[in-house]
Protein backbone atom coordinates (compact mmCIF):
# COMPACT_ATOMS: atom_id res chain seq x y z
CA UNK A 1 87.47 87.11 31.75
CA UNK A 2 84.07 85.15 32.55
CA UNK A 3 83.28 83.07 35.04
CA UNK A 4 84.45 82.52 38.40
CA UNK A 5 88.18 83.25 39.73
CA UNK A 6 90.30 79.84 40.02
CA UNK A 7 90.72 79.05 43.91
CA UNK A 8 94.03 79.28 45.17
CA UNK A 9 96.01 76.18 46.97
CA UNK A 10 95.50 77.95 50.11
CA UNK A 11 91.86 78.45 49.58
CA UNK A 12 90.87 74.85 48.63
CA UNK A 13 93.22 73.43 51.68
CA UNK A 14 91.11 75.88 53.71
CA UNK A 15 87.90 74.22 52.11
CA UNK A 16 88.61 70.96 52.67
CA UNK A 17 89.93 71.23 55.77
CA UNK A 18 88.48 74.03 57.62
CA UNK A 19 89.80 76.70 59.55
CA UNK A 20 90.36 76.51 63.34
CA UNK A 21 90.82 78.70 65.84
CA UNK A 22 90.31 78.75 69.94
CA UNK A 23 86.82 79.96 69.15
CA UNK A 24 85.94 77.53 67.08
CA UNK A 25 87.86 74.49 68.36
CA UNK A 26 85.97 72.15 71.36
CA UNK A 27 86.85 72.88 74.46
CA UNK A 28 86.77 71.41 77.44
CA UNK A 29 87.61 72.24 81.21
CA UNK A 30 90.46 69.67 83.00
CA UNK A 31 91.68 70.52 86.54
CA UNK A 32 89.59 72.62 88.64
CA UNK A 33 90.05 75.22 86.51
CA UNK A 34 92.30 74.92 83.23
CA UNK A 35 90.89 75.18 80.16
CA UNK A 36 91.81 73.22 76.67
CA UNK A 37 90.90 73.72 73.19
CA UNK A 38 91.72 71.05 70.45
CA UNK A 39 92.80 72.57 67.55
CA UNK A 40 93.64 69.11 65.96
CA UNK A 41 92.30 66.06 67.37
CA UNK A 42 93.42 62.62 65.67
CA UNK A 43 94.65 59.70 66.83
CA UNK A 44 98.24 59.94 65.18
CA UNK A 45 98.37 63.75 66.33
CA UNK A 46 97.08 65.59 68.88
CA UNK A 47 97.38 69.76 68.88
CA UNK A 48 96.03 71.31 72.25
CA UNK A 49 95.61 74.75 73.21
CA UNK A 50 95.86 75.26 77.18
CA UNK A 51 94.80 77.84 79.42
CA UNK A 52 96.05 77.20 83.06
CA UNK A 53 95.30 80.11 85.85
CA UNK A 54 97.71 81.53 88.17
CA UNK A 55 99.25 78.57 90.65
CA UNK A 56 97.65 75.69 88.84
CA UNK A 57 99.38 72.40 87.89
CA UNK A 58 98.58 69.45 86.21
CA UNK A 59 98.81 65.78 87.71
CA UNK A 60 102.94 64.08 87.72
CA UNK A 61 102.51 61.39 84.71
CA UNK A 62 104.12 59.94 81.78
CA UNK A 63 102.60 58.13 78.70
CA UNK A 64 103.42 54.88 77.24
CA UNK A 65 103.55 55.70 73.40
CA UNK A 66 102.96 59.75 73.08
CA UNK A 67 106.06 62.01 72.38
CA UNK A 68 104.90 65.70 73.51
CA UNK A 69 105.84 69.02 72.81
CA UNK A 70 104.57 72.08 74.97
CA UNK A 71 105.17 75.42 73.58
CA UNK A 72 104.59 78.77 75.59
CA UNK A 73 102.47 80.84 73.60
CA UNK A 74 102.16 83.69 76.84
CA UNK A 75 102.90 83.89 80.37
CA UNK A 76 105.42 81.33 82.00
CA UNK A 77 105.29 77.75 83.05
CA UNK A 78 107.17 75.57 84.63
CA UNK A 79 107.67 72.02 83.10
CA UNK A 80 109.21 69.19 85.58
CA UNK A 81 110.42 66.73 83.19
CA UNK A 82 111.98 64.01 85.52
CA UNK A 83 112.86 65.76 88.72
CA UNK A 84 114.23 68.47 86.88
CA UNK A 85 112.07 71.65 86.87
CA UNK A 86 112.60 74.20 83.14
CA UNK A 87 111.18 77.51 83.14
CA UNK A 88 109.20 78.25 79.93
CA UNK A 89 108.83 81.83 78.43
CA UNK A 90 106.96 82.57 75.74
CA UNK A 91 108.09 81.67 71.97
CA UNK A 92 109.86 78.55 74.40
CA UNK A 93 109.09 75.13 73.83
CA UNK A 94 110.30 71.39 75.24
CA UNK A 95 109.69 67.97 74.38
CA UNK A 96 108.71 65.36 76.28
CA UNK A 97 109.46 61.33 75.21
CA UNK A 98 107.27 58.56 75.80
CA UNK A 99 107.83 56.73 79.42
CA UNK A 100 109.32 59.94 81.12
CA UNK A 101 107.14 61.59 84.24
CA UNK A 102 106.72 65.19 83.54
CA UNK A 103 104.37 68.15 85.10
CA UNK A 104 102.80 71.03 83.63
CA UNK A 105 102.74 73.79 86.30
CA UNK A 106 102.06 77.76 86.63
CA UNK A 107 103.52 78.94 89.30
CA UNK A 108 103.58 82.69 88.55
CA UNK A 109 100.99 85.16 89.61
CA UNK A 110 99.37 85.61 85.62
CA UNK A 111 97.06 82.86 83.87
CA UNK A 112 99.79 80.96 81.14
CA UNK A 113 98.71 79.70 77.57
CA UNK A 114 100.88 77.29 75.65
CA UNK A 115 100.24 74.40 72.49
CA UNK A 116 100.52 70.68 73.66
CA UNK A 117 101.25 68.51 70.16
CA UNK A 118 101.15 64.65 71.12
CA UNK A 119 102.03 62.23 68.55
CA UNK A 120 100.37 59.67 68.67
CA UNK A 121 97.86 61.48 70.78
CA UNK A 122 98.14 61.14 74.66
CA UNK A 123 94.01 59.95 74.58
CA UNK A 124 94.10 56.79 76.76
CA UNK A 125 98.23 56.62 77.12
CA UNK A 126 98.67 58.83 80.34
CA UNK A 127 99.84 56.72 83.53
CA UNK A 128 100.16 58.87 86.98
CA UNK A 129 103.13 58.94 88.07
CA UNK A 130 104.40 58.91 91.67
């Protein structure tokens, strides 16, 4: 056989698309000291990895048009979702609608990790909430 070996599906999709990791992917620092990555940044979709440190929390708000999804890739976290507080292991996830005030927060004593998917992304749609 001459010639070079036909790609695979995988393999062009790789190509075309490129691979991303938390390595790779811009980050950027929110809080005083969280981290986020984006592994997927559009503005119908939204894919965020998070770092937050031990007893760190995110701001209360809601968004307008973004339907969220935080899944716990290590550690735990504790997601308020309107006045009700759900402890998230890892391998746990919960979804958030649009117009309902929910917190990210880690209140254990280890850092936490977890995917945020927004869609359409939460860019520009976040309101504080009380």
């Amino acid at each position: 056989m001459n010639g070079p070996m036909p790609m695979t599906r995988e393999e062009r999709a790789r190509l075309a698309l490129g691979k991303i990791s938390k390595e790779s992917a811009e980050h950027y620092v929110w809080g005083e000291r969280c981290d986020g990555w984006h592994l997927v940044k559009g503005s119908d979709l939204s894919v965020i990895h998070e770092r937050m440190p031990a007893g760190t929390a995110e701001v209360r708000h809601y968004h307008e048009r973004s339907r969220q999804f935080f899944f716990v890739l290590s550690g735990t976290a504790v997601l308020e979702v309107d006045g009700v507080s759900w402890e998230l292991h890892p391998h746990e996830g919960m979804e958030v609608p649009p117009g309902v005030p929910h917190q990210m927060k880690n209140e254990s004593g280890a850092e936490t990790e977890f995917l945020v998917i927004s869609q359409p992304t939460s860019r520009g749609d976040r309101v504080q909430a009380d």
